[in-house]
PDB file of N, CA and C in Angstrom:
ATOM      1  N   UNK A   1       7.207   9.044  18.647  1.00  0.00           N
ATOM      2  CA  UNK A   1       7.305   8.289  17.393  1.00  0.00           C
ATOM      3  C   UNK A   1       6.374   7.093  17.468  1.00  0.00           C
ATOM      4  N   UNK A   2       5.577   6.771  16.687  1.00  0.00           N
ATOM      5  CA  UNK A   2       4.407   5.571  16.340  1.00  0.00           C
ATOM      6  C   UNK A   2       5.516   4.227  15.673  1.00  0.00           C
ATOM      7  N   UNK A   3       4.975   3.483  17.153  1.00  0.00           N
ATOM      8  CA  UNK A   3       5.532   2.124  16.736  1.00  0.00           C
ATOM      9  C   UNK A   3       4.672   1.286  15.998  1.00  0.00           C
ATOM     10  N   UNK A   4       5.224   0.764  14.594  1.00  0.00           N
ATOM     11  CA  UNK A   4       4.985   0.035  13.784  1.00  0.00           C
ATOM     12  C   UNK A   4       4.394  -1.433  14.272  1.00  0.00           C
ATOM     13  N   UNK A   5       3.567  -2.089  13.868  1.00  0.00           N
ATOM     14  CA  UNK A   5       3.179  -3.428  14.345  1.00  0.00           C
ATOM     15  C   UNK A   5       4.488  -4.438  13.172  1.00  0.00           C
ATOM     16  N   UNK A   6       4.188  -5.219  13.638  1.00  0.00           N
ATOM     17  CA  UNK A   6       5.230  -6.364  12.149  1.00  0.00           C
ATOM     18  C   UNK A   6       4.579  -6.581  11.094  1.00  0.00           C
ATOM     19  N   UNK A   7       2.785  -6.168  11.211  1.00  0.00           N
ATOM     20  CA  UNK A   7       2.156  -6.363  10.012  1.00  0.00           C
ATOM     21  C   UNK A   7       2.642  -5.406   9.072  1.00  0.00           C
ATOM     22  N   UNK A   8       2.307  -4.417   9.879  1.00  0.00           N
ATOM     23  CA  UNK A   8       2.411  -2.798   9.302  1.00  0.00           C
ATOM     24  C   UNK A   8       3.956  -3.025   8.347  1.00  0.00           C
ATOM     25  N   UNK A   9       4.902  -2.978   9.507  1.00  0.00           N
ATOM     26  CA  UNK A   9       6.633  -2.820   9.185  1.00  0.00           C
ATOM     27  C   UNK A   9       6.337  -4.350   7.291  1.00  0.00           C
ATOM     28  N   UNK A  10       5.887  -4.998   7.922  1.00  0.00           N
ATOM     29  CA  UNK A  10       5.951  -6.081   6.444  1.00  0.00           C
ATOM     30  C   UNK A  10       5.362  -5.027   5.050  1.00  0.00           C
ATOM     31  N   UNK A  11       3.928  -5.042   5.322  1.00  0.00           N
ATOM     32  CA  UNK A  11       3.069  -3.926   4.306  1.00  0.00           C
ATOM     33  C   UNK A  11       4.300  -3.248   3.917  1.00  0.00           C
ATOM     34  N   UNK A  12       4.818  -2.139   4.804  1.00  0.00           N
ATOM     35  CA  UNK A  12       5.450  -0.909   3.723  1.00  0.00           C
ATOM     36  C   UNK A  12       6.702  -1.647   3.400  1.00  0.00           C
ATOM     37  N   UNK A  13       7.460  -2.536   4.085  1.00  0.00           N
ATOM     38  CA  UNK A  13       8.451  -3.232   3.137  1.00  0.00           C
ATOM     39  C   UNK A  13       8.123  -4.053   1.674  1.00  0.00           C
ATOM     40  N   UNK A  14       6.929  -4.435   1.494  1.00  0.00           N
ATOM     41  CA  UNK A  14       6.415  -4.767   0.459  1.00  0.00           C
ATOM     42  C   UNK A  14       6.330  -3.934  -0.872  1.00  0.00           C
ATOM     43  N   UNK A  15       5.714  -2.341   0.012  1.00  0.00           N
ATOM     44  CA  UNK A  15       5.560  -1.360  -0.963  1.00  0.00           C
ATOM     45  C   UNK A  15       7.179  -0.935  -1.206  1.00  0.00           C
ATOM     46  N   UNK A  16       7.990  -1.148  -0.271  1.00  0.00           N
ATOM     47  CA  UNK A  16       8.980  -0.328  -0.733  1.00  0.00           C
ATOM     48  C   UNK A  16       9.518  -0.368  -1.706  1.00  0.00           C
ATOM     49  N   UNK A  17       9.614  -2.417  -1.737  1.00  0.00           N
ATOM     50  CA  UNK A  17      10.192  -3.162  -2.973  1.00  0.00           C
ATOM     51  C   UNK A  17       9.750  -2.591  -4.441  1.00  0.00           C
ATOM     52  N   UNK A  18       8.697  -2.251  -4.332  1.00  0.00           N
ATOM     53  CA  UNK A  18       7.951  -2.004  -5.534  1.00  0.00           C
ATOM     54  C   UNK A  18       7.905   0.041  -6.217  1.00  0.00           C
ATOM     55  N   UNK A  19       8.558  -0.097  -7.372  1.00  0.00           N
ATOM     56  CA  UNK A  19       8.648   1.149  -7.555  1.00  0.00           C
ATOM     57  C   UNK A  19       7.578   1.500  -8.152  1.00  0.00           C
ATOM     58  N   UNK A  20       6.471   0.918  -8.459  1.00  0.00           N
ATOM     59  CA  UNK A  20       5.381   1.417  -8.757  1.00  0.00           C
ATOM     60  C   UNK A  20       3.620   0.848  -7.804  1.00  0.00           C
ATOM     61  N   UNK A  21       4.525   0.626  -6.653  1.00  0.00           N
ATOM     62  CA  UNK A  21       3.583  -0.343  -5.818  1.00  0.00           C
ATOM     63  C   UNK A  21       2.427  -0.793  -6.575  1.00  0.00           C
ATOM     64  N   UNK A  22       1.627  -1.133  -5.449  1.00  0.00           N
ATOM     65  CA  UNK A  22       0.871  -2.277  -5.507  1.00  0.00           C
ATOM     66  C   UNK A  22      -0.596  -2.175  -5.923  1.00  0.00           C
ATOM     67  N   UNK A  23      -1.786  -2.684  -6.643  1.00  0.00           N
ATOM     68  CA  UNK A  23      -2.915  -2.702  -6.002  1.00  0.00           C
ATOM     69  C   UNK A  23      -3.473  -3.165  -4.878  1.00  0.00           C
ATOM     70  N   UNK A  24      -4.596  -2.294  -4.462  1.00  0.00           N
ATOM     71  CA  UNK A  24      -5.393  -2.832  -3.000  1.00  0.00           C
ATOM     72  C   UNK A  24      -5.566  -4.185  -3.312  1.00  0.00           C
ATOM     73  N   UNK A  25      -6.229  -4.859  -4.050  1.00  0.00           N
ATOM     74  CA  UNK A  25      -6.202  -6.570  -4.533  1.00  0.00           C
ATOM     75  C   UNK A  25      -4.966  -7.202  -4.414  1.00  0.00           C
ATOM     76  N   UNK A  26      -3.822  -6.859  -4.633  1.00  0.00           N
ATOM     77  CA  UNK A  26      -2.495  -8.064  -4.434  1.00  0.00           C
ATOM     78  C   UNK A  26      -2.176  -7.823  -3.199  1.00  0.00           C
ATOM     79  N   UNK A  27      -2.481  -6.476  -3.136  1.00  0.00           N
ATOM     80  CA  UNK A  27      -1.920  -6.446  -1.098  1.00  0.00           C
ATOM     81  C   UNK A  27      -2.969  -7.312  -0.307  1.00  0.00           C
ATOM     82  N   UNK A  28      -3.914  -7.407  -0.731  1.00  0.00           N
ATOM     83  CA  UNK A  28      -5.148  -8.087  -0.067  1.00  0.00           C
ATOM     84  C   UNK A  28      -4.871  -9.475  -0.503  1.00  0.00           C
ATOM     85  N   UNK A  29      -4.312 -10.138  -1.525  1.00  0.00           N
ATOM     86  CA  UNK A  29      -4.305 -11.316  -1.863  1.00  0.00           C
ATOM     87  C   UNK A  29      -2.961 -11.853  -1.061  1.00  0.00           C
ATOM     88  N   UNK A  30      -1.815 -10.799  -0.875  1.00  0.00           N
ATOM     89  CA  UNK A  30      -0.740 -11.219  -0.093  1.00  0.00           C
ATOM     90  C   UNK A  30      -1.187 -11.122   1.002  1.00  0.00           C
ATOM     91  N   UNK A  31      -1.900 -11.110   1.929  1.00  0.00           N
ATOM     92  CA  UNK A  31      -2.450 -11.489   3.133  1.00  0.00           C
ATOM     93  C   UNK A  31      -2.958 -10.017   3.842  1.00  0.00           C
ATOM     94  N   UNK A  32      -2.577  -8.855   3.283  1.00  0.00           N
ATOM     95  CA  UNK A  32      -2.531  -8.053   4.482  1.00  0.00           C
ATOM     96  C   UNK A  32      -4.176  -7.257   4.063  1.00  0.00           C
ATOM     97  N   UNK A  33      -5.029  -6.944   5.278  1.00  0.00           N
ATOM     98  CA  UNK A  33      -6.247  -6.482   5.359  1.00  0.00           C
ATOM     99  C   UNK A  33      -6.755  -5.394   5.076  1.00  0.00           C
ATOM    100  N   UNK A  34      -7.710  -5.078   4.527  1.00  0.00           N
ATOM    101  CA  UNK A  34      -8.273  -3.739   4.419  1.00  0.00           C
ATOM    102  C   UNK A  34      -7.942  -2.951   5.504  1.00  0.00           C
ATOM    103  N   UNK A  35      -8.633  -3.347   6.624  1.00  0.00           N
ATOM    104  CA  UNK A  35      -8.143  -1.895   7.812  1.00  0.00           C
ATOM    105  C   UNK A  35      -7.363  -1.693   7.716  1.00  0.00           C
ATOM    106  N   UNK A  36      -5.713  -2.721   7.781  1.00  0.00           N
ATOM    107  CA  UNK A  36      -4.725  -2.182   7.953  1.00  0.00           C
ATOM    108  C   UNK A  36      -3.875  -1.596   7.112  1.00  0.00           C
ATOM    109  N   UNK A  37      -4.369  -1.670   5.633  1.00  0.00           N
ATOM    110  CA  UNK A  37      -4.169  -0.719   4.220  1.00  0.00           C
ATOM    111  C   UNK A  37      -4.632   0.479   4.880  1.00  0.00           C
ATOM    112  N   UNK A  38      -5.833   0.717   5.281  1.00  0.00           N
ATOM    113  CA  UNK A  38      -6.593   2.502   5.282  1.00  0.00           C
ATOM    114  C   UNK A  38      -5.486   2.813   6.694  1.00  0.00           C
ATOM    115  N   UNK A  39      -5.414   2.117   7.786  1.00  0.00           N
ATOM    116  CA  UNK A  39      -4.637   2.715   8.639  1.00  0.00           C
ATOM    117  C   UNK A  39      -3.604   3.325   7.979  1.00  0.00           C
ATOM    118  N   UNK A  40      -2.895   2.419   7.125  1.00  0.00           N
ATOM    119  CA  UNK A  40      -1.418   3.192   6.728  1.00  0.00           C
ATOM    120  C   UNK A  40      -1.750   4.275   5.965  1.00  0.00           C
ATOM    121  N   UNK A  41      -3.114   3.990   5.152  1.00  0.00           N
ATOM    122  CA  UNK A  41      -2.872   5.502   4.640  1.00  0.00           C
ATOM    123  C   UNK A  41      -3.490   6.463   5.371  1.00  0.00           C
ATOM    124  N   UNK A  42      -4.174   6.670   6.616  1.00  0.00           N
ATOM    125  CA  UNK A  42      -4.839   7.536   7.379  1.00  0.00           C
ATOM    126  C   UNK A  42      -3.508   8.022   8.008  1.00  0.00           C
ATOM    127  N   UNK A  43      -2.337   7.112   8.282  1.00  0.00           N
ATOM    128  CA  UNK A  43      -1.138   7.807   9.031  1.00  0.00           C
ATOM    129  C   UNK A  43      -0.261   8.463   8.303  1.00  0.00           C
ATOM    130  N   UNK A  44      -0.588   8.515   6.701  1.00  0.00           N
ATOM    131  CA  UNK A  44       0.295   8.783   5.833  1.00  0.00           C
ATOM    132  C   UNK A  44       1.533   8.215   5.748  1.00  0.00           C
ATOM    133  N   UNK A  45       1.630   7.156   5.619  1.00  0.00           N
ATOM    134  CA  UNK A  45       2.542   6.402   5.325  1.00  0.00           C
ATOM    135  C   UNK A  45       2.322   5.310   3.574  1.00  0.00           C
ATOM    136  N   UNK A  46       1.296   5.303   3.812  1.00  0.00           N
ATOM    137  CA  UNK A  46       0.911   5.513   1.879  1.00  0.00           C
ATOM    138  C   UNK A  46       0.115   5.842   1.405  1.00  0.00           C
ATOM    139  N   UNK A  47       0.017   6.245   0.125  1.00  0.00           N
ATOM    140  CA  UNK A  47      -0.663   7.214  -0.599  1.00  0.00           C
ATOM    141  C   UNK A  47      -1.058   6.253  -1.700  1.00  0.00           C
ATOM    142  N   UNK A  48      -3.079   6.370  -1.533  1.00  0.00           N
ATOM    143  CA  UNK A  48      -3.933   5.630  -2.890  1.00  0.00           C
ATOM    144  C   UNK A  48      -4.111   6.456  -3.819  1.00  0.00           C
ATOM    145  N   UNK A  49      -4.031   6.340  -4.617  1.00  0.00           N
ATOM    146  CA  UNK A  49      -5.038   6.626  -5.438  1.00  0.00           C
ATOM    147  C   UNK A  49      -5.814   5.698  -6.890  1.00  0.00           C
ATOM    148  N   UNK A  50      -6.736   6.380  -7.371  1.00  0.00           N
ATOM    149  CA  UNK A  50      -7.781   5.497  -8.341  1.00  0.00           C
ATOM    150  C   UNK A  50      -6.818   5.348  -9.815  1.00  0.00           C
ATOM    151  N   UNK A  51      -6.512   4.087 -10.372  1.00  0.00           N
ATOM    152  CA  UNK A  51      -5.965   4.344 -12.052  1.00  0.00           C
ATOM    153  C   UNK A  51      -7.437   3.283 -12.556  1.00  0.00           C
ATOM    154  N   UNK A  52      -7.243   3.983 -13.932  1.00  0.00           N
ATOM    155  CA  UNK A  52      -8.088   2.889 -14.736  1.00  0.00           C
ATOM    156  C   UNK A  52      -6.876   1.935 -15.762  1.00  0.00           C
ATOM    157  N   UNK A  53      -7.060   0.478 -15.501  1.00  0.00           N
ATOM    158  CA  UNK A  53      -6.592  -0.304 -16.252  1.00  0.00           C
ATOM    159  C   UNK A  53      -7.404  -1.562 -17.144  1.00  0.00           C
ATOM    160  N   UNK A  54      -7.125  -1.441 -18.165  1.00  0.00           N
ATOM    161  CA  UNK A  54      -7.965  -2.744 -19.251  1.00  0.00           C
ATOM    162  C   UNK A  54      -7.421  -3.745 -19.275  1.00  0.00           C
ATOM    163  N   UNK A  55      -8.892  -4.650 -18.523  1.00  0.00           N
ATOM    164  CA  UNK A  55      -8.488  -6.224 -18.267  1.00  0.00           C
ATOM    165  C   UNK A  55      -9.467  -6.828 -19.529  1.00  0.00           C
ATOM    166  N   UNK A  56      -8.395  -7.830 -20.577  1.00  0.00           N
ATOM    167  CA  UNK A  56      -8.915  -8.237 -21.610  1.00  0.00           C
ATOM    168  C   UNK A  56      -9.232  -6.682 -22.491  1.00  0.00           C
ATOM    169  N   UNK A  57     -11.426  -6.868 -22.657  1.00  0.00           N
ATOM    170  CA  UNK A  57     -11.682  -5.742 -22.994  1.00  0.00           C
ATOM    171  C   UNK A  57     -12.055  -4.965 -22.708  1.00  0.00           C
ATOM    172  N   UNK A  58     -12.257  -5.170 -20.975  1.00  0.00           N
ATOM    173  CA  UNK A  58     -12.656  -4.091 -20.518  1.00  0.00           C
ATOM    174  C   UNK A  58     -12.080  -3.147 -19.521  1.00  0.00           C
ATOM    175  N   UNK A  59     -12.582  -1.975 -19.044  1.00  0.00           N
ATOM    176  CA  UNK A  59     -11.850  -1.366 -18.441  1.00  0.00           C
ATOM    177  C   UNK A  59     -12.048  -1.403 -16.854  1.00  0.00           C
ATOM    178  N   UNK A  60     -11.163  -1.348 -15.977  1.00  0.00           N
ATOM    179  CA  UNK A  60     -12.105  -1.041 -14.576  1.00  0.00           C
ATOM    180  C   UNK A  60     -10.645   0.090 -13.772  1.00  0.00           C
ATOM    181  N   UNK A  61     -11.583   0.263 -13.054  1.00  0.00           N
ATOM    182  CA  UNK A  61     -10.781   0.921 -11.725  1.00  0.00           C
ATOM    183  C   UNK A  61     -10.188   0.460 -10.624  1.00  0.00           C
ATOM    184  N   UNK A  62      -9.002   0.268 -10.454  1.00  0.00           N
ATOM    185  CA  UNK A  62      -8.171  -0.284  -9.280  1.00  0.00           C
ATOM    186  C   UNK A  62      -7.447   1.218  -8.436  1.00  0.00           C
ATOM    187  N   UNK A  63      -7.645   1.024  -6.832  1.00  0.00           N
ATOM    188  CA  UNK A  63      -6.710   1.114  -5.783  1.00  0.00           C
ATOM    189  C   UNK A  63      -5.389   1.194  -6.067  1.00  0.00           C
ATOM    190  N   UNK A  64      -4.210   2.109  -6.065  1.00  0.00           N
ATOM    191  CA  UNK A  64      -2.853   1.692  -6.029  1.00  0.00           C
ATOM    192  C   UNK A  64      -2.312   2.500  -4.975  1.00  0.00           C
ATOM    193  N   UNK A  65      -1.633   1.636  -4.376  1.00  0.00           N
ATOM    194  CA  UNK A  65      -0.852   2.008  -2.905  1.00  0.00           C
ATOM    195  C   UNK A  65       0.354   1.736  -3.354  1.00  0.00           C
ATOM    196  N   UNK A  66       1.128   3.061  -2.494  1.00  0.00           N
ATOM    197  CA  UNK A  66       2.393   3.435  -2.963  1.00  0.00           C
ATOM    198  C   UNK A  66       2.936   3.849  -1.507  1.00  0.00           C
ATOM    199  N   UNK A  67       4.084   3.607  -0.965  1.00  0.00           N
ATOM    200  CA  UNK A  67       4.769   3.831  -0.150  1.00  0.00           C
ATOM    201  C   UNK A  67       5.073   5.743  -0.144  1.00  0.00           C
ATOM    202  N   UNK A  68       4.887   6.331   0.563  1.00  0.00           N
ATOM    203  CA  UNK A  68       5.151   7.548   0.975  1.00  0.00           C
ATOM    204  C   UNK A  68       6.567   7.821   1.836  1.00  0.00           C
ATOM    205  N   UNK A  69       7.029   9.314   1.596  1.00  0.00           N
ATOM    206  CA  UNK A  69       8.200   9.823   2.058  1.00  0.00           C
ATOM    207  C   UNK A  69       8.383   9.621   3.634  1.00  0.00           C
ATOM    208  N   UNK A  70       6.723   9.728   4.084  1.00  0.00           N
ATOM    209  CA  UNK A  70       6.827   9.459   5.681  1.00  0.00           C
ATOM    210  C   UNK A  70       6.622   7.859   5.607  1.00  0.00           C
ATOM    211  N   UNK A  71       6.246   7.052   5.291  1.00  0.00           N
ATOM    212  CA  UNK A  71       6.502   5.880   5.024  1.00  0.00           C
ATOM    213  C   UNK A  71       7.891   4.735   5.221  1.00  0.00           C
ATOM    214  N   UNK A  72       8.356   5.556   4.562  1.00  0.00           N
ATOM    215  CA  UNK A  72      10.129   5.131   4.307  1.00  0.00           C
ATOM    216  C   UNK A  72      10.811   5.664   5.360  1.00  0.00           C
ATOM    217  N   UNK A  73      10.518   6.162   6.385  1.00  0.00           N
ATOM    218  CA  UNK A  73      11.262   7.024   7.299  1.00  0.00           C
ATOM    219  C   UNK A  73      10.512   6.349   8.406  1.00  0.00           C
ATOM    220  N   UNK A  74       9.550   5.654   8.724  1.00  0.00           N
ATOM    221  CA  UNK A  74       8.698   5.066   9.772  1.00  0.00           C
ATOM    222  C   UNK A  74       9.602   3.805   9.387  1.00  0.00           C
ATOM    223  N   UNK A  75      10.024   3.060   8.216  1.00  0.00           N
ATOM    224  CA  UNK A  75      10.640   1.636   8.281  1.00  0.00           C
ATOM    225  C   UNK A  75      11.683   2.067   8.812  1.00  0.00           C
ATOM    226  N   UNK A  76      12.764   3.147   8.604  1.00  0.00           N
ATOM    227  CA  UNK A  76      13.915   2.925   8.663  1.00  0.00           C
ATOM    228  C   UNK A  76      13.987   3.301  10.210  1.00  0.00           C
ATOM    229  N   UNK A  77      13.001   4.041  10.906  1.00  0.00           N
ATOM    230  CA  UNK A  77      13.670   3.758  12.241  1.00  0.00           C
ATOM    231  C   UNK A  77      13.148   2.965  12.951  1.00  0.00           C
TER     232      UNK A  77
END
């Protein structure tokens, strides 16, 4: 079993809170780093993908990270 760092264990408690998690930008603005976003999702413990959302009038593409089934099962033990 892959032991969690406290960064890591924080990250997916963050996502957990969130039923529609997060963008890569607020996870990045709440402190936690690019590598250690792609780690979690290289271990599958969350799952990105691309949405388009309209800021003002325009449109762009954001990152959204979402806590995964193996995810939730890496916090709880």
């Amino acid at each position: 079993m892959l032991t969690l760092s406290d960064d890591c264990r924080h990250a997916l408690s963050v996502l957990a809170g969130s039923r529609n998690g997060h963008t890569e930008s607020l996870m990045i603005v709440r402190g936690f780093g690019r590598v250690l976003l792609a780690e979690l999702v290289l271990a599958g413990f969350v799952g990105a993908e691309i949405e388009r959302m309209v800021v003002g009038s325009k449109a762009i593409n954001v990152r959204r990270l979402r806590i995964t089934q193996a995810g939730r099962k890496a916090l709880s033990a």
